[in-house]
PDB file of N, CA and C in Angstrom:
ATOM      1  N   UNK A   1     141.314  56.180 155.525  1.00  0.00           N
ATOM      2  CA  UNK A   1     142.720  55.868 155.415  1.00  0.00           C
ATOM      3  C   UNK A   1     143.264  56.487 154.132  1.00  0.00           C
ATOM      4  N   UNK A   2     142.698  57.931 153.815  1.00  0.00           N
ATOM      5  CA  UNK A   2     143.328  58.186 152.880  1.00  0.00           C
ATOM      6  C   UNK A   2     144.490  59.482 152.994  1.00  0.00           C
ATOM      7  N   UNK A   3     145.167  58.897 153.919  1.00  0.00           N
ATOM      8  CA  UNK A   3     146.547  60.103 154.716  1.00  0.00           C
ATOM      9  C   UNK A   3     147.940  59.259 154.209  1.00  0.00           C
ATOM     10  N   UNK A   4     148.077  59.786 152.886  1.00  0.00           N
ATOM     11  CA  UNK A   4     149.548  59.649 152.790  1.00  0.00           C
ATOM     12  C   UNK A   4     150.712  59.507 153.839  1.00  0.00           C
ATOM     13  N   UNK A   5     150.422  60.029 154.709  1.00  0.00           N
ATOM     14  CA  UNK A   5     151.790  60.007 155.794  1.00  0.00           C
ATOM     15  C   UNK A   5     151.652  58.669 156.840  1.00  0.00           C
ATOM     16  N   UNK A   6     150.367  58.085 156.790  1.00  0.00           N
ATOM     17  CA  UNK A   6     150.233  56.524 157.326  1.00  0.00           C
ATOM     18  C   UNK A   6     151.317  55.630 156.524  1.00  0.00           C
ATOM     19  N   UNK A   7     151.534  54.729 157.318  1.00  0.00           N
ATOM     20  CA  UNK A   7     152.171  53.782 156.924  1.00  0.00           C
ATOM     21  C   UNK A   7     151.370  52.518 156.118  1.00  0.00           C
ATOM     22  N   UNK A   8     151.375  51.595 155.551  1.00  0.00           N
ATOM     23  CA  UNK A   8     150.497  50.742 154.933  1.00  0.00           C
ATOM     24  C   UNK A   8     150.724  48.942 155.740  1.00  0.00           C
ATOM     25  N   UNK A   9     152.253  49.224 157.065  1.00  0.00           N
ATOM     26  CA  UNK A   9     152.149  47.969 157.724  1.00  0.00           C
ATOM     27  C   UNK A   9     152.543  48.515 158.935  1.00  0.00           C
ATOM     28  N   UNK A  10     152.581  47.203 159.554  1.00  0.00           N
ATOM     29  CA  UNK A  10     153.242  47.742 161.253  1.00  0.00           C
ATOM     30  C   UNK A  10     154.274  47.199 161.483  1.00  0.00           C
ATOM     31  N   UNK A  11     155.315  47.292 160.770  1.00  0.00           N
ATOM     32  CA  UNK A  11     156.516  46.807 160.662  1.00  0.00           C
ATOM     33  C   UNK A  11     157.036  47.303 162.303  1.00  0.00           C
ATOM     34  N   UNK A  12     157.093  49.057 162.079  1.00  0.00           N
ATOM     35  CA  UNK A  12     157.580  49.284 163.571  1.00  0.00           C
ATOM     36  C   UNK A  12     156.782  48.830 165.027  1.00  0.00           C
ATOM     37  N   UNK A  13     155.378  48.458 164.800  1.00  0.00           N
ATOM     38  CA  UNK A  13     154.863  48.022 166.369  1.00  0.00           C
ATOM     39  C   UNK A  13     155.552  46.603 166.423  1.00  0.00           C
ATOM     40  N   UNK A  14     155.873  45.472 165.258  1.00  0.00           N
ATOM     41  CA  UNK A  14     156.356  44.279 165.395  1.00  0.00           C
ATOM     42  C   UNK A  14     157.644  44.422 165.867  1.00  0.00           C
ATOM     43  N   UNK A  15     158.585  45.235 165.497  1.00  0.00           N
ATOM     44  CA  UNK A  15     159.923  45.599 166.072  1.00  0.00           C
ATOM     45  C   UNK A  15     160.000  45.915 167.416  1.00  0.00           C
ATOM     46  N   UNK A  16     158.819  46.466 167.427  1.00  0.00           N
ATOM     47  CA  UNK A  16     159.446  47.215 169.677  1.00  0.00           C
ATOM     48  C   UNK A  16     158.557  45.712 170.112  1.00  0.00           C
ATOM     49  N   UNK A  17     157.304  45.296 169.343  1.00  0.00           N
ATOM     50  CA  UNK A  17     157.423  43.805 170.245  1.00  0.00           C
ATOM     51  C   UNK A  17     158.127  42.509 170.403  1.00  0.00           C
ATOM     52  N   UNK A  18     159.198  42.375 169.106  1.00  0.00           N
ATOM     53  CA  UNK A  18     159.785  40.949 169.073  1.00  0.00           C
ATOM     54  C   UNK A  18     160.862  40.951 170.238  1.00  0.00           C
ATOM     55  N   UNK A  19     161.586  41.721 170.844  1.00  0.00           N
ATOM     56  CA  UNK A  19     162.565  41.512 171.927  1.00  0.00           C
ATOM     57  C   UNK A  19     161.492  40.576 172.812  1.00  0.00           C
ATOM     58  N   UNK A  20     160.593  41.471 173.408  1.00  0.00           N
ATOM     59  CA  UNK A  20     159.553  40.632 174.813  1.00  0.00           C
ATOM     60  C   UNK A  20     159.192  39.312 173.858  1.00  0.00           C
ATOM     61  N   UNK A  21     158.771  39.101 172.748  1.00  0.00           N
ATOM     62  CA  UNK A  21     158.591  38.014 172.332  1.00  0.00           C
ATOM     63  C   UNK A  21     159.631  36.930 172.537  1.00  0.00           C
ATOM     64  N   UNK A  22     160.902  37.390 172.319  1.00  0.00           N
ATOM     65  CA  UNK A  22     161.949  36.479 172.199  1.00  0.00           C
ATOM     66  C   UNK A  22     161.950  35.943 173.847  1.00  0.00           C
ATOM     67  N   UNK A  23     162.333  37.032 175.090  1.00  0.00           N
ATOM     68  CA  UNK A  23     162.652  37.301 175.833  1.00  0.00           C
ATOM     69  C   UNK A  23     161.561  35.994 176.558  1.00  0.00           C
ATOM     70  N   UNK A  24     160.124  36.369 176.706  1.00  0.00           N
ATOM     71  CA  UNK A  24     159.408  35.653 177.469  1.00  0.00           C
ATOM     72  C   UNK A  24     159.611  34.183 177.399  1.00  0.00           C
ATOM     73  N   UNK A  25     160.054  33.359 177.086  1.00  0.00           N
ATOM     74  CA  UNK A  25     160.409  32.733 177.279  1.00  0.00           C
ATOM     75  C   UNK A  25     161.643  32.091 178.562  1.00  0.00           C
ATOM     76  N   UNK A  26     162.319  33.192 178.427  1.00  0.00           N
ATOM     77  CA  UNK A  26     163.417  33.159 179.114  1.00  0.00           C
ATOM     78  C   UNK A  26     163.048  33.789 180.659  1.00  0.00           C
ATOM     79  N   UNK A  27     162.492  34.124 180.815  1.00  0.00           N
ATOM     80  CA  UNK A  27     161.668  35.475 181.903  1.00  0.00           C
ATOM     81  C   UNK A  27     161.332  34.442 183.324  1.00  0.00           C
ATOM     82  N   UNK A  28     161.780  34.104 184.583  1.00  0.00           N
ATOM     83  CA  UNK A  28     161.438  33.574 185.009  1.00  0.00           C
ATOM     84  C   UNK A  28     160.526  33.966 185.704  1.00  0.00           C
ATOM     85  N   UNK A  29     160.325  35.141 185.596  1.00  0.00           N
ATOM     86  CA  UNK A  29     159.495  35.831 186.814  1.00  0.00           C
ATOM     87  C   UNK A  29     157.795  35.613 185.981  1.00  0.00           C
ATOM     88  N   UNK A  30     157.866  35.579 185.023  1.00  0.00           N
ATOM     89  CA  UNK A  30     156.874  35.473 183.658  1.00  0.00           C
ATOM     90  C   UNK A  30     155.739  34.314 183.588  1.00  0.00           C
ATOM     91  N   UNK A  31     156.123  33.341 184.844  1.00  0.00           N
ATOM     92  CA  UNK A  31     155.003  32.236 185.321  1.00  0.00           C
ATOM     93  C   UNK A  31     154.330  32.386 186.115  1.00  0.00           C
ATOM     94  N   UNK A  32     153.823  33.600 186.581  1.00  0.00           N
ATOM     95  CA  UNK A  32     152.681  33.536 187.328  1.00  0.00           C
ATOM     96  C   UNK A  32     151.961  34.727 186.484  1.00  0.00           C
ATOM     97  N   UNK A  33     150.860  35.143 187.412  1.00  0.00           N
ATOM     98  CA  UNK A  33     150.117  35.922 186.833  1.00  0.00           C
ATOM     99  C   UNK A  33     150.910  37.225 187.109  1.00  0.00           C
ATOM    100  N   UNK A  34     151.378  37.340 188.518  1.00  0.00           N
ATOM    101  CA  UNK A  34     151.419  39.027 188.778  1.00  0.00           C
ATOM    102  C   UNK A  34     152.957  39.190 188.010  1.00  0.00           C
ATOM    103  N   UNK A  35     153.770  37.950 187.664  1.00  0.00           N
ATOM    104  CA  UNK A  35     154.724  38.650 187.253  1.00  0.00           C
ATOM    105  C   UNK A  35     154.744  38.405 185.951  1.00  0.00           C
ATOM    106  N   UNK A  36     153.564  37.801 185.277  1.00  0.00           N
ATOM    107  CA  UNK A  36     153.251  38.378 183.713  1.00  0.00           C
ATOM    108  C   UNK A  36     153.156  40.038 183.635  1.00  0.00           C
ATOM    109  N   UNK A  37     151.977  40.118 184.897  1.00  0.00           N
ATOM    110  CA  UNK A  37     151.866  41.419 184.809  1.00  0.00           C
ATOM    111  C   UNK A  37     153.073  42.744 185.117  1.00  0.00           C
ATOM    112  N   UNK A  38     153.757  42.757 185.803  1.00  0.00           N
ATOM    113  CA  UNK A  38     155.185  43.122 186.246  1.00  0.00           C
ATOM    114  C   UNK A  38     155.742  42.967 185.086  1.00  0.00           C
ATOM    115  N   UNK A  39     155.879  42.185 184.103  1.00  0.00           N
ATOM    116  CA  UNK A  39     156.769  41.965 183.216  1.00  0.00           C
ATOM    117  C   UNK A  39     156.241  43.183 181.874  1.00  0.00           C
ATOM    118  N   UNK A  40     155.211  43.261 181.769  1.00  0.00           N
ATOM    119  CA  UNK A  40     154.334  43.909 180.769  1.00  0.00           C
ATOM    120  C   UNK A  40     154.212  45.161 181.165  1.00  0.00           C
ATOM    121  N   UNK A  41     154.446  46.004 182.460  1.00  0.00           N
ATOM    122  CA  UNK A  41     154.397  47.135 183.061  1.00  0.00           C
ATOM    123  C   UNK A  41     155.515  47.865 182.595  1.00  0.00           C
ATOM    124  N   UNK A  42     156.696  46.754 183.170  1.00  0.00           N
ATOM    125  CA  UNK A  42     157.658  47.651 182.957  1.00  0.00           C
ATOM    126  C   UNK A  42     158.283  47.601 181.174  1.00  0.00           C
ATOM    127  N   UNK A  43     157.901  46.331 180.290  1.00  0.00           N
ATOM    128  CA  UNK A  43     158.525  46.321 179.009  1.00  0.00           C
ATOM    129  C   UNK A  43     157.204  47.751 178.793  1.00  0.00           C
ATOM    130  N   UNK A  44     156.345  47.916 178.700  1.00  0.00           N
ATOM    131  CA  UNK A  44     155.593  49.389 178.659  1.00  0.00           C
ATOM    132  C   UNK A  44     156.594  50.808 178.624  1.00  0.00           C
ATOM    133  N   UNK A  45     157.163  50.603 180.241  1.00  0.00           N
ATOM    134  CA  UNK A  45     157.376  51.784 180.615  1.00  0.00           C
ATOM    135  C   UNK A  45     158.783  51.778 179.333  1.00  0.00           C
ATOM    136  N   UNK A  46     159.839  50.611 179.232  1.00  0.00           N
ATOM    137  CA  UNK A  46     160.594  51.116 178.648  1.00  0.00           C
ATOM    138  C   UNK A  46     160.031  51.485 177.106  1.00  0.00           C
ATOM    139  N   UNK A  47     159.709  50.690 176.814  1.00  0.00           N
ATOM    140  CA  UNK A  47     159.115  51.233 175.131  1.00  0.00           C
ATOM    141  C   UNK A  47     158.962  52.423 174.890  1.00  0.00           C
ATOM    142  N   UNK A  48     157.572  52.863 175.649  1.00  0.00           N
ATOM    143  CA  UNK A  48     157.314  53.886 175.758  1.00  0.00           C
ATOM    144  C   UNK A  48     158.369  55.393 175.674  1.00  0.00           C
ATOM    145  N   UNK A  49     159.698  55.006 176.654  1.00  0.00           N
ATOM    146  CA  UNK A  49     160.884  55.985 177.496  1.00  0.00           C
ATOM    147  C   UNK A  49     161.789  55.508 175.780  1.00  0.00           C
ATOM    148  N   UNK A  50     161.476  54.994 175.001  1.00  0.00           N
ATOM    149  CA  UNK A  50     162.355  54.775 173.865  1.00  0.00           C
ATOM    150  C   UNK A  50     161.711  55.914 172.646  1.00  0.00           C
ATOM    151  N   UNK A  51     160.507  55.470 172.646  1.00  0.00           N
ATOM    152  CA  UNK A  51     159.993  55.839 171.703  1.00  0.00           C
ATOM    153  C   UNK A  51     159.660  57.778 171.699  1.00  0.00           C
ATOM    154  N   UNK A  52     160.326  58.220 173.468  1.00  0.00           N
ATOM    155  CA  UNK A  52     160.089  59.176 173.907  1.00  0.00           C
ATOM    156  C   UNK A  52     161.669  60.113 173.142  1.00  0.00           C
ATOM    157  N   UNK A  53     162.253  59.145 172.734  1.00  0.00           N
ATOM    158  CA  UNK A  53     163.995  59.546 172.867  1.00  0.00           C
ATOM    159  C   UNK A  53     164.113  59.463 173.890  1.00  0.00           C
ATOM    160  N   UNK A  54     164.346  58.871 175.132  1.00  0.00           N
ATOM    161  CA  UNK A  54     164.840  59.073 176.531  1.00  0.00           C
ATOM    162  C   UNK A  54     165.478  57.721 176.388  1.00  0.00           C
ATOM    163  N   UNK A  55     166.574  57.804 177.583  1.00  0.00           N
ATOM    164  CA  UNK A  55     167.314  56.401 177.590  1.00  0.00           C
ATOM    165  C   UNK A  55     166.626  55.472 179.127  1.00  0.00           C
ATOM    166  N   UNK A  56     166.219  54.195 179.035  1.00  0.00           N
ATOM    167  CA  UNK A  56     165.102  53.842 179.691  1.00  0.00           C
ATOM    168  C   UNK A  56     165.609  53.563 181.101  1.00  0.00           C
ATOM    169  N   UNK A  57     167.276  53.227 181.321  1.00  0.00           N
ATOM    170  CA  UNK A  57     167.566  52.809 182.533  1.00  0.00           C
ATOM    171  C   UNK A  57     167.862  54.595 183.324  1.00  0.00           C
ATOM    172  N   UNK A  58     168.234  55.428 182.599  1.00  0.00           N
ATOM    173  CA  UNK A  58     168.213  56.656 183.117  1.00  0.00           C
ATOM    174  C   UNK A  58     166.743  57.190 183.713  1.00  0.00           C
ATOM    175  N   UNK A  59     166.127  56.974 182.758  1.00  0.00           N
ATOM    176  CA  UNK A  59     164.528  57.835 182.825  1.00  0.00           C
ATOM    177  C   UNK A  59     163.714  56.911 184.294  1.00  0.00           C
ATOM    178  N   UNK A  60     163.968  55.451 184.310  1.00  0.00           N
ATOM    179  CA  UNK A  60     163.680  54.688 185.287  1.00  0.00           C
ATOM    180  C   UNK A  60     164.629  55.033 186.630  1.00  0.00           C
ATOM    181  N   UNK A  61     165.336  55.533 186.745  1.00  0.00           N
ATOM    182  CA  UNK A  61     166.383  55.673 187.669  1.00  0.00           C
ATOM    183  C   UNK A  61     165.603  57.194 187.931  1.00  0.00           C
ATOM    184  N   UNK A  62     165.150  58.321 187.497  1.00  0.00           N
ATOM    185  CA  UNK A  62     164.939  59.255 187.942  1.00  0.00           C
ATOM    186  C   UNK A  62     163.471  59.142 188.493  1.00  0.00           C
ATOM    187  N   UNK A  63     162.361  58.410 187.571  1.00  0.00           N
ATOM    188  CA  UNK A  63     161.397  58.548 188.266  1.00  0.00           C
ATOM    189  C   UNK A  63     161.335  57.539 189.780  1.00  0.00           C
ATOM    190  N   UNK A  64     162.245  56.468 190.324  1.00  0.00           N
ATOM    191  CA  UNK A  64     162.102  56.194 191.214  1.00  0.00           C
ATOM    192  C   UNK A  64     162.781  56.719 192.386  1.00  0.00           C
ATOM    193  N   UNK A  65     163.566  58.111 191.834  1.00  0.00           N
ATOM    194  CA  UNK A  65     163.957  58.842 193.096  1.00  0.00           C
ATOM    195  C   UNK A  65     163.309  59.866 193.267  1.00  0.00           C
ATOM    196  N   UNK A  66     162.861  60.234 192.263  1.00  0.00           N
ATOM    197  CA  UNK A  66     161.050  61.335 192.417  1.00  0.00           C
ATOM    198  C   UNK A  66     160.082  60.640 193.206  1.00  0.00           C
ATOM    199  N   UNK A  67     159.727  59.527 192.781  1.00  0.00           N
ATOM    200  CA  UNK A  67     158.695  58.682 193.400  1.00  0.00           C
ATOM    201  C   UNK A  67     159.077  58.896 195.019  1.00  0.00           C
ATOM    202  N   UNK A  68     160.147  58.526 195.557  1.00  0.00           N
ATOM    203  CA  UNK A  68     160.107  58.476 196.735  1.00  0.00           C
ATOM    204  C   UNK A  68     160.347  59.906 197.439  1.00  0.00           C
ATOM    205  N   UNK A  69     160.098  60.966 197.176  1.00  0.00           N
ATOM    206  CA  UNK A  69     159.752  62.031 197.940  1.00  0.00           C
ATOM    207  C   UNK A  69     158.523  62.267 198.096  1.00  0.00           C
ATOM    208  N   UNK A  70     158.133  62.928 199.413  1.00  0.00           N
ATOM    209  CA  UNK A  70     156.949  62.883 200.501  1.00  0.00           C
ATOM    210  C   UNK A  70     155.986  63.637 199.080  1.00  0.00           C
ATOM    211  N   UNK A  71     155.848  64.054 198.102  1.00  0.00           N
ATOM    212  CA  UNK A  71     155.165  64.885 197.285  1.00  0.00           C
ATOM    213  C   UNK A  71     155.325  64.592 195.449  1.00  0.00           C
ATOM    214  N   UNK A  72     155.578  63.537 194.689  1.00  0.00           N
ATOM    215  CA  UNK A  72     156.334  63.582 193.901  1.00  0.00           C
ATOM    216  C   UNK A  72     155.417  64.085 192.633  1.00  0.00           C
ATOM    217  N   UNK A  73     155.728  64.989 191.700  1.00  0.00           N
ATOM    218  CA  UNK A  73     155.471  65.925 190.629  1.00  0.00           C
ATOM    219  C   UNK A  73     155.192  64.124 189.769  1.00  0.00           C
ATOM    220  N   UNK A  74     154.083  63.789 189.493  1.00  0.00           N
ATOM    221  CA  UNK A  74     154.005  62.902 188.408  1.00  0.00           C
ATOM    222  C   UNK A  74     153.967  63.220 187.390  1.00  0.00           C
ATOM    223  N   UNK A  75     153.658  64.355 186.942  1.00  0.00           N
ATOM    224  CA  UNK A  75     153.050  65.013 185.668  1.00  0.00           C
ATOM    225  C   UNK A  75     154.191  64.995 184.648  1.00  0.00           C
ATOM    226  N   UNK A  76     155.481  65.461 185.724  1.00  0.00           N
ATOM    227  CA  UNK A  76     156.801  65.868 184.930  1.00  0.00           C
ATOM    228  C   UNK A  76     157.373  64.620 184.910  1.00  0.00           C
ATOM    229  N   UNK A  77     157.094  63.761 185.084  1.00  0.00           N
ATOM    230  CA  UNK A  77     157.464  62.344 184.998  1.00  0.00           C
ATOM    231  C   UNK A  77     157.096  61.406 183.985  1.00  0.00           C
ATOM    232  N   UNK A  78     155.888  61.924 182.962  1.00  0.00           N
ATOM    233  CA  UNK A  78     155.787  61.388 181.712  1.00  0.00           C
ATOM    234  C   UNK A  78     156.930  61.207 180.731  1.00  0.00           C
ATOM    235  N   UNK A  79     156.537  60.828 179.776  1.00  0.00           N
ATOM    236  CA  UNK A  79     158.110  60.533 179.011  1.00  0.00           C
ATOM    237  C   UNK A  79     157.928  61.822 178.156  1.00  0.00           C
ATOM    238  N   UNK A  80     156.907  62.418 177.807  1.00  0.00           N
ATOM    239  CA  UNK A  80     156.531  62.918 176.888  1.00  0.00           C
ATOM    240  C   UNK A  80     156.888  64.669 177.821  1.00  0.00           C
ATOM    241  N   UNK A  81     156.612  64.331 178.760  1.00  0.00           N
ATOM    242  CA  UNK A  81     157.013  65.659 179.658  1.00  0.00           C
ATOM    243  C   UNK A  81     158.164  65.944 179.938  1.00  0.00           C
ATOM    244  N   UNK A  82     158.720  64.601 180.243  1.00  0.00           N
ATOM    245  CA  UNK A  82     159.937  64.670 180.945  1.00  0.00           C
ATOM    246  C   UNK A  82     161.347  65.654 180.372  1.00  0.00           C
ATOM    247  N   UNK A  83     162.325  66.101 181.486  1.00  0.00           N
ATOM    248  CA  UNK A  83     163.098  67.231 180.599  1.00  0.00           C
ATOM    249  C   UNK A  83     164.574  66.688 181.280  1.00  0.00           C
TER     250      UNK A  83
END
């Protein structure tokens, strides 16, 4: 750990998690198991589509109209790919 350009806390991983923190509570779907899991998929996908610069209800709106063609390019569907 001797890389100057590290940070010395995780101020920013506590920031993209306190919304779902706040949130779960409120989450009704959030009492069972599969929609813990559902709930954690998609706070993923948006984080992720944030931290990509992408805006998350856009980037979610395109990969589920990719998704539904007979062939869909996943690759270009990363956030990190995505154009």
């Amino acid at each position: 750990v001797d890389d100057g350009r590290l940070s010395i806390d995780n101020n920013r991983a506590e920031r993209a998690v306190k919304p779902f923190v706040i949130g779960r509570k409120n989450w009704l779907f959030s009492q069972t198991a599969n929609g813990a899991h559902a709930s954690a998929t998609l706070y993923s996908i948006v984080e992720t589509a944030k931290i990509n610069g992408l805006i998350p209800f856009d980037y979610i709106m395109v990969c589920l109209d990719e998704l539904c063609k007979p062939e869909p390019n996943i690759d270009s569907l990363l956030p990190w790919n995505f154009k």
